[in-house]
N, C-alpha and C. Protein backbone atom coordinates (compact mmCIF):
# COMPACT_ATOMS: atom_id res chain seq x y z
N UNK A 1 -15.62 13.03 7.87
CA UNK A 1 -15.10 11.83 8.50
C UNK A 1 -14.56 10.86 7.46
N UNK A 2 -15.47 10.84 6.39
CA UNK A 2 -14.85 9.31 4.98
C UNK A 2 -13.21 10.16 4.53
N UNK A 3 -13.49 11.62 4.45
CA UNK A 3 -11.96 12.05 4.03
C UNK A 3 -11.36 11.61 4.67
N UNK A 4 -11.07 11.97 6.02
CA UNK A 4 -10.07 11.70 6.92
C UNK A 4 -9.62 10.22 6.71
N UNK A 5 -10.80 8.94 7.16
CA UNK A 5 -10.39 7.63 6.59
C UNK A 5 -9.73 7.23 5.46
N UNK A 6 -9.98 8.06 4.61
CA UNK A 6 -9.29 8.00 3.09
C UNK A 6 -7.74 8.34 3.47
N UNK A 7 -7.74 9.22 4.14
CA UNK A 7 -6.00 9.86 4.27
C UNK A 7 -5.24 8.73 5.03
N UNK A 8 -6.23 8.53 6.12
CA UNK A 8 -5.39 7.41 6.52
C UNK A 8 -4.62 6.43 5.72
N UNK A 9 -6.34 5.85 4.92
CA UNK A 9 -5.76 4.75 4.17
C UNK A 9 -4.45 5.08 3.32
N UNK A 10 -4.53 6.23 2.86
CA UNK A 10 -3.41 6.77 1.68
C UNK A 10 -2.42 6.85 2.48
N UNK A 11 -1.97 7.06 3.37
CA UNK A 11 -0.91 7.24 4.03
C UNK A 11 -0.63 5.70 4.77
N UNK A 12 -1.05 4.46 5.18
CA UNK A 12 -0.91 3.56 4.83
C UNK A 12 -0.32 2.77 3.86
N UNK A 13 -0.88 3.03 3.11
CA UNK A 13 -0.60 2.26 1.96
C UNK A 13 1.37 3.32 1.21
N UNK A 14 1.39 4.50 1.36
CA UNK A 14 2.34 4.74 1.00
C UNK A 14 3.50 4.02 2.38
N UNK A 15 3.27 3.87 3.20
CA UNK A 15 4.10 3.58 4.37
C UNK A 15 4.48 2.42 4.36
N UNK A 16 3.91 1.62 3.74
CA UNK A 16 4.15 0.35 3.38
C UNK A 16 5.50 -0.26 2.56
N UNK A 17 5.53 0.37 1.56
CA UNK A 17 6.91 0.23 1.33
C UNK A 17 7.87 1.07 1.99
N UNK A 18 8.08 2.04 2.35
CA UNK A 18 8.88 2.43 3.44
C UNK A 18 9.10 1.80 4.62
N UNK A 19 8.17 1.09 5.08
CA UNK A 19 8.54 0.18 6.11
C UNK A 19 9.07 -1.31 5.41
N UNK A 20 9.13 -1.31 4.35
CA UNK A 20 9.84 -2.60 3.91
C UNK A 20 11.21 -2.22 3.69
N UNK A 21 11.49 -1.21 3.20
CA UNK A 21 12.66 -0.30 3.56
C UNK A 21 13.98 -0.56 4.54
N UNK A 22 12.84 -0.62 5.62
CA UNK A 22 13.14 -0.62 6.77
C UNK A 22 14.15 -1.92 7.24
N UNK A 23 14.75 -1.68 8.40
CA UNK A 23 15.69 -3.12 9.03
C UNK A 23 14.39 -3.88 9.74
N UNK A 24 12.98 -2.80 9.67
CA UNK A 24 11.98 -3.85 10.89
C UNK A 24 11.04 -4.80 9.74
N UNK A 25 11.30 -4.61 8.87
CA UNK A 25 10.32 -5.59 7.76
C UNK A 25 10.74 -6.89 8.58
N UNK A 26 9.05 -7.96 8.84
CA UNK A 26 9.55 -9.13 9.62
C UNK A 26 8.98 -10.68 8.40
N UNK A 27 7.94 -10.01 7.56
CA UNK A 27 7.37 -10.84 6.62
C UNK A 27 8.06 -11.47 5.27
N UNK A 28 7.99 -12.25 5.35
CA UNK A 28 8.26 -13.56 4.16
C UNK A 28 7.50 -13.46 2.96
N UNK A 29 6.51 -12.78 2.28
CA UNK A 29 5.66 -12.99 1.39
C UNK A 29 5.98 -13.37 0.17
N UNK A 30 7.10 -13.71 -0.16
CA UNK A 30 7.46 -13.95 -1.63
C UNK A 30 8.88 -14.83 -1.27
N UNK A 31 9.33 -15.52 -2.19
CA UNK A 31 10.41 -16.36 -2.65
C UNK A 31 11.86 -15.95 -2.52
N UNK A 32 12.53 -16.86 -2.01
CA UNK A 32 14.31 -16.40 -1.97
C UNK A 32 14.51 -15.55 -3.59
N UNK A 33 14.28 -15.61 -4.14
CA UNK A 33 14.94 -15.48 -6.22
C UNK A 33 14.05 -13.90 -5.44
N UNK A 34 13.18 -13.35 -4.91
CA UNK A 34 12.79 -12.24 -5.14
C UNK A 34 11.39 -11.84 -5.80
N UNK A 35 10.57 -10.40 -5.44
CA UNK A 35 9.46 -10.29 -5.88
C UNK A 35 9.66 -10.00 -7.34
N UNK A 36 8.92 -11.09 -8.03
CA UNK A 36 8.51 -10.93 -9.40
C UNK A 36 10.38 -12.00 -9.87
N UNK A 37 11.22 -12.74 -9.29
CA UNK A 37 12.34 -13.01 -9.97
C UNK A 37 13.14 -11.46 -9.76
N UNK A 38 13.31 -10.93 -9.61
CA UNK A 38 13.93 -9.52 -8.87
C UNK A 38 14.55 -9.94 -8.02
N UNK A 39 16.11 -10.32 -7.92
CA UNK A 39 17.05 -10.83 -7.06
C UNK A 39 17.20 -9.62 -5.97
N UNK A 40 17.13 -8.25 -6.36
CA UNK A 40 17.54 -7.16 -5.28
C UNK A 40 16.06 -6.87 -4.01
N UNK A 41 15.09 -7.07 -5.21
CA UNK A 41 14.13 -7.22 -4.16
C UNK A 41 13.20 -8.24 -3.15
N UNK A 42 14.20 -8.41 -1.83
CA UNK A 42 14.36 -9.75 -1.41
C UNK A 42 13.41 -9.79 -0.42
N UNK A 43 12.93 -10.81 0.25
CA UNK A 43 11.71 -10.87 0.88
C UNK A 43 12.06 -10.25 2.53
N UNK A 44 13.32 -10.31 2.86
CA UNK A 44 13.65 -10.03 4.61
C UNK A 44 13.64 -8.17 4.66
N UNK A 45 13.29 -7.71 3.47
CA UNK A 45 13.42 -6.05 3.61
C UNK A 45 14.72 -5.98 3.85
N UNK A 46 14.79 -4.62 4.81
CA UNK A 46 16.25 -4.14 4.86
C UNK A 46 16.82 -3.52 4.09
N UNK A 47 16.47 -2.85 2.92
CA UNK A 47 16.86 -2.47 1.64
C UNK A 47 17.65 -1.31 2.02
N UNK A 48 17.84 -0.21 2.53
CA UNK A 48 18.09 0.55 2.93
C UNK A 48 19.15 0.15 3.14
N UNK A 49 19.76 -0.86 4.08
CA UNK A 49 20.97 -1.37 5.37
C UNK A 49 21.68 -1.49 3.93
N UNK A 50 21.62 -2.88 2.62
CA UNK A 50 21.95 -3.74 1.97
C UNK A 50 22.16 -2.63 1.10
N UNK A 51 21.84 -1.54 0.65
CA UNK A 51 22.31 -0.24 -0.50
C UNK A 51 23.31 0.77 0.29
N UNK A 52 23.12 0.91 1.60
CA UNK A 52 24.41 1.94 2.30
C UNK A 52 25.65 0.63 2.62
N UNK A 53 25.34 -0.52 2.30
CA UNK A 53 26.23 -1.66 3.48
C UNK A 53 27.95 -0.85 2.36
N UNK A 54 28.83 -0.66 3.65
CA UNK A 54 30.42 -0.55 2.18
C UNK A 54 30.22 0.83 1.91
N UNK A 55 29.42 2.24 2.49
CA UNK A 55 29.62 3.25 2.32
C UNK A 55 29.54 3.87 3.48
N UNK A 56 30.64 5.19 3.94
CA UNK A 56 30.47 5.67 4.85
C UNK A 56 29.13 6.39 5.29
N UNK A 57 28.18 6.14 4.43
CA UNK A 57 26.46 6.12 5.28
C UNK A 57 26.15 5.14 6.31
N UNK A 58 26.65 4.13 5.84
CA UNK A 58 26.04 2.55 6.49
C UNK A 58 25.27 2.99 7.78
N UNK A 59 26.74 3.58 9.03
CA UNK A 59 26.36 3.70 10.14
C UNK A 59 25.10 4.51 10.57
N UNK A 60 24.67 5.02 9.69
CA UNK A 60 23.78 6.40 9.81
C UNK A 60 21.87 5.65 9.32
N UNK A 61 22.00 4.06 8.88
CA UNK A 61 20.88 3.57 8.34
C UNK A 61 19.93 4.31 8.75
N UNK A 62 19.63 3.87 10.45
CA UNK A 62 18.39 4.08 10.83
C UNK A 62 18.11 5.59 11.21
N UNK A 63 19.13 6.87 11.10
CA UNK A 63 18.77 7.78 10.82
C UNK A 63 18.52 8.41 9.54
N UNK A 64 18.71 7.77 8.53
CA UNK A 64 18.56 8.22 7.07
C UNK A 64 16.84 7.62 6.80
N UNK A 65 16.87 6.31 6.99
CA UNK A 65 15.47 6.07 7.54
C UNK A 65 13.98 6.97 8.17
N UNK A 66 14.59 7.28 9.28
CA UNK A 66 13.64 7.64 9.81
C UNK A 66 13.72 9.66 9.31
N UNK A 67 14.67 9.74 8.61
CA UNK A 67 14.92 11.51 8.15
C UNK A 67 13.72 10.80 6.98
N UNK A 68 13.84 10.51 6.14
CA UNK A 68 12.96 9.79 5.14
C UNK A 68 10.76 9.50 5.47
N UNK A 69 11.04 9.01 6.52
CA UNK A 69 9.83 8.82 6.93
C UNK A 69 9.13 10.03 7.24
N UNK A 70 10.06 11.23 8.08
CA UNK A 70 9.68 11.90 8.37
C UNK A 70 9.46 13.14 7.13
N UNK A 71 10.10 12.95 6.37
CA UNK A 71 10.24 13.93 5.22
C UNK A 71 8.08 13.34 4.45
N UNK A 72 8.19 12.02 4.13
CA UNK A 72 7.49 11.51 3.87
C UNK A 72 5.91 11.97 4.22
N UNK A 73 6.11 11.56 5.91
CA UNK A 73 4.40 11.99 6.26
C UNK A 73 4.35 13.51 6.51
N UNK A 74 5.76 14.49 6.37
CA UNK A 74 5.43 16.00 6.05
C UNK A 74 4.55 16.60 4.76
N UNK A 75 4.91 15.53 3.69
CA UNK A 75 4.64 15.90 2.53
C UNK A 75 3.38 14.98 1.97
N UNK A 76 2.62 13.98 2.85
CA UNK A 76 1.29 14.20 2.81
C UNK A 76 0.64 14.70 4.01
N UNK A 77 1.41 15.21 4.68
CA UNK A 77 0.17 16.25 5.37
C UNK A 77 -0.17 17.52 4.99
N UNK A 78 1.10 18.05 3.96
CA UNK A 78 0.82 19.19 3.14
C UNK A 78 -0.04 18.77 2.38
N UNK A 79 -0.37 17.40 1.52
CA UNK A 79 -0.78 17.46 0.49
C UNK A 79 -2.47 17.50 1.25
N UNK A 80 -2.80 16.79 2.21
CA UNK A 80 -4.05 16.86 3.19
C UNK A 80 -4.37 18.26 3.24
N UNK A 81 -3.44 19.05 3.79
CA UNK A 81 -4.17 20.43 4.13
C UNK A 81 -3.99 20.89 2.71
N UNK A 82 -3.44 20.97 1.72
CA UNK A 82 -3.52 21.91 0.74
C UNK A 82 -5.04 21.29 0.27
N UNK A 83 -5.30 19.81 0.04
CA UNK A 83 -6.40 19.83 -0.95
C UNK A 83 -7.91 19.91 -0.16
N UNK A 84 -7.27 20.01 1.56
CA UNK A 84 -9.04 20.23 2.32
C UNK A 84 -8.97 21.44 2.51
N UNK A 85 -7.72 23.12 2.38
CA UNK A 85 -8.21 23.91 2.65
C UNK A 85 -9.64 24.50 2.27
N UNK A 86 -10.24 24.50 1.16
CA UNK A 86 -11.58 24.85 1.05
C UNK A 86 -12.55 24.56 2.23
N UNK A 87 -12.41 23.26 3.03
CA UNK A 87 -13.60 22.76 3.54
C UNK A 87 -13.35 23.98 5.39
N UNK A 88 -12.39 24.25 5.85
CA UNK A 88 -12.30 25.04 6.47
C UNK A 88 -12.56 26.63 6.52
């Protein structure tokens, strides 16, 4: 059971910036100038939209997004089953 909670948490915590990523980031936590003075990394998220904006990706954001996310929690659920196969 503490594994499983652990995965969660790990998979949390990686999701986190991927959802800042995201066009749905809704939090303010840091300053217009950016985290750390880091002008690109701006507090409204969106990062994704603001790096395709002016390329024929743009239109495709929220599927490049969510191809991403999904690529993402594939490759810790491999990493889950590869390192609990023993316990099965």
């Amino acid at each position: 059971m503490g594994r499983r909670i652990t995965w969660m948490l790990i998979t949390i915590i990686v999701m986190i910036p991927v959802f800042y990523l995201s066009r749905f980031w809704v939090f303010d936590f840091w300053g217009r100038d950016g985290l750390f003075g880091i002008k690109e990394i701006r507090p409204q998220g969106g990062l994704l939209d603001r790096w395709l904006r002016g390329t024929p990706f743009a239109p495709f954001e929220l599927l490049i997004w969510l191809a991403g996310v999904f690529c993402i929690l594939t490759w810790l659920e491999k990493a889950y089953a590869a390192l609990t196969k023993s316990d099965h």
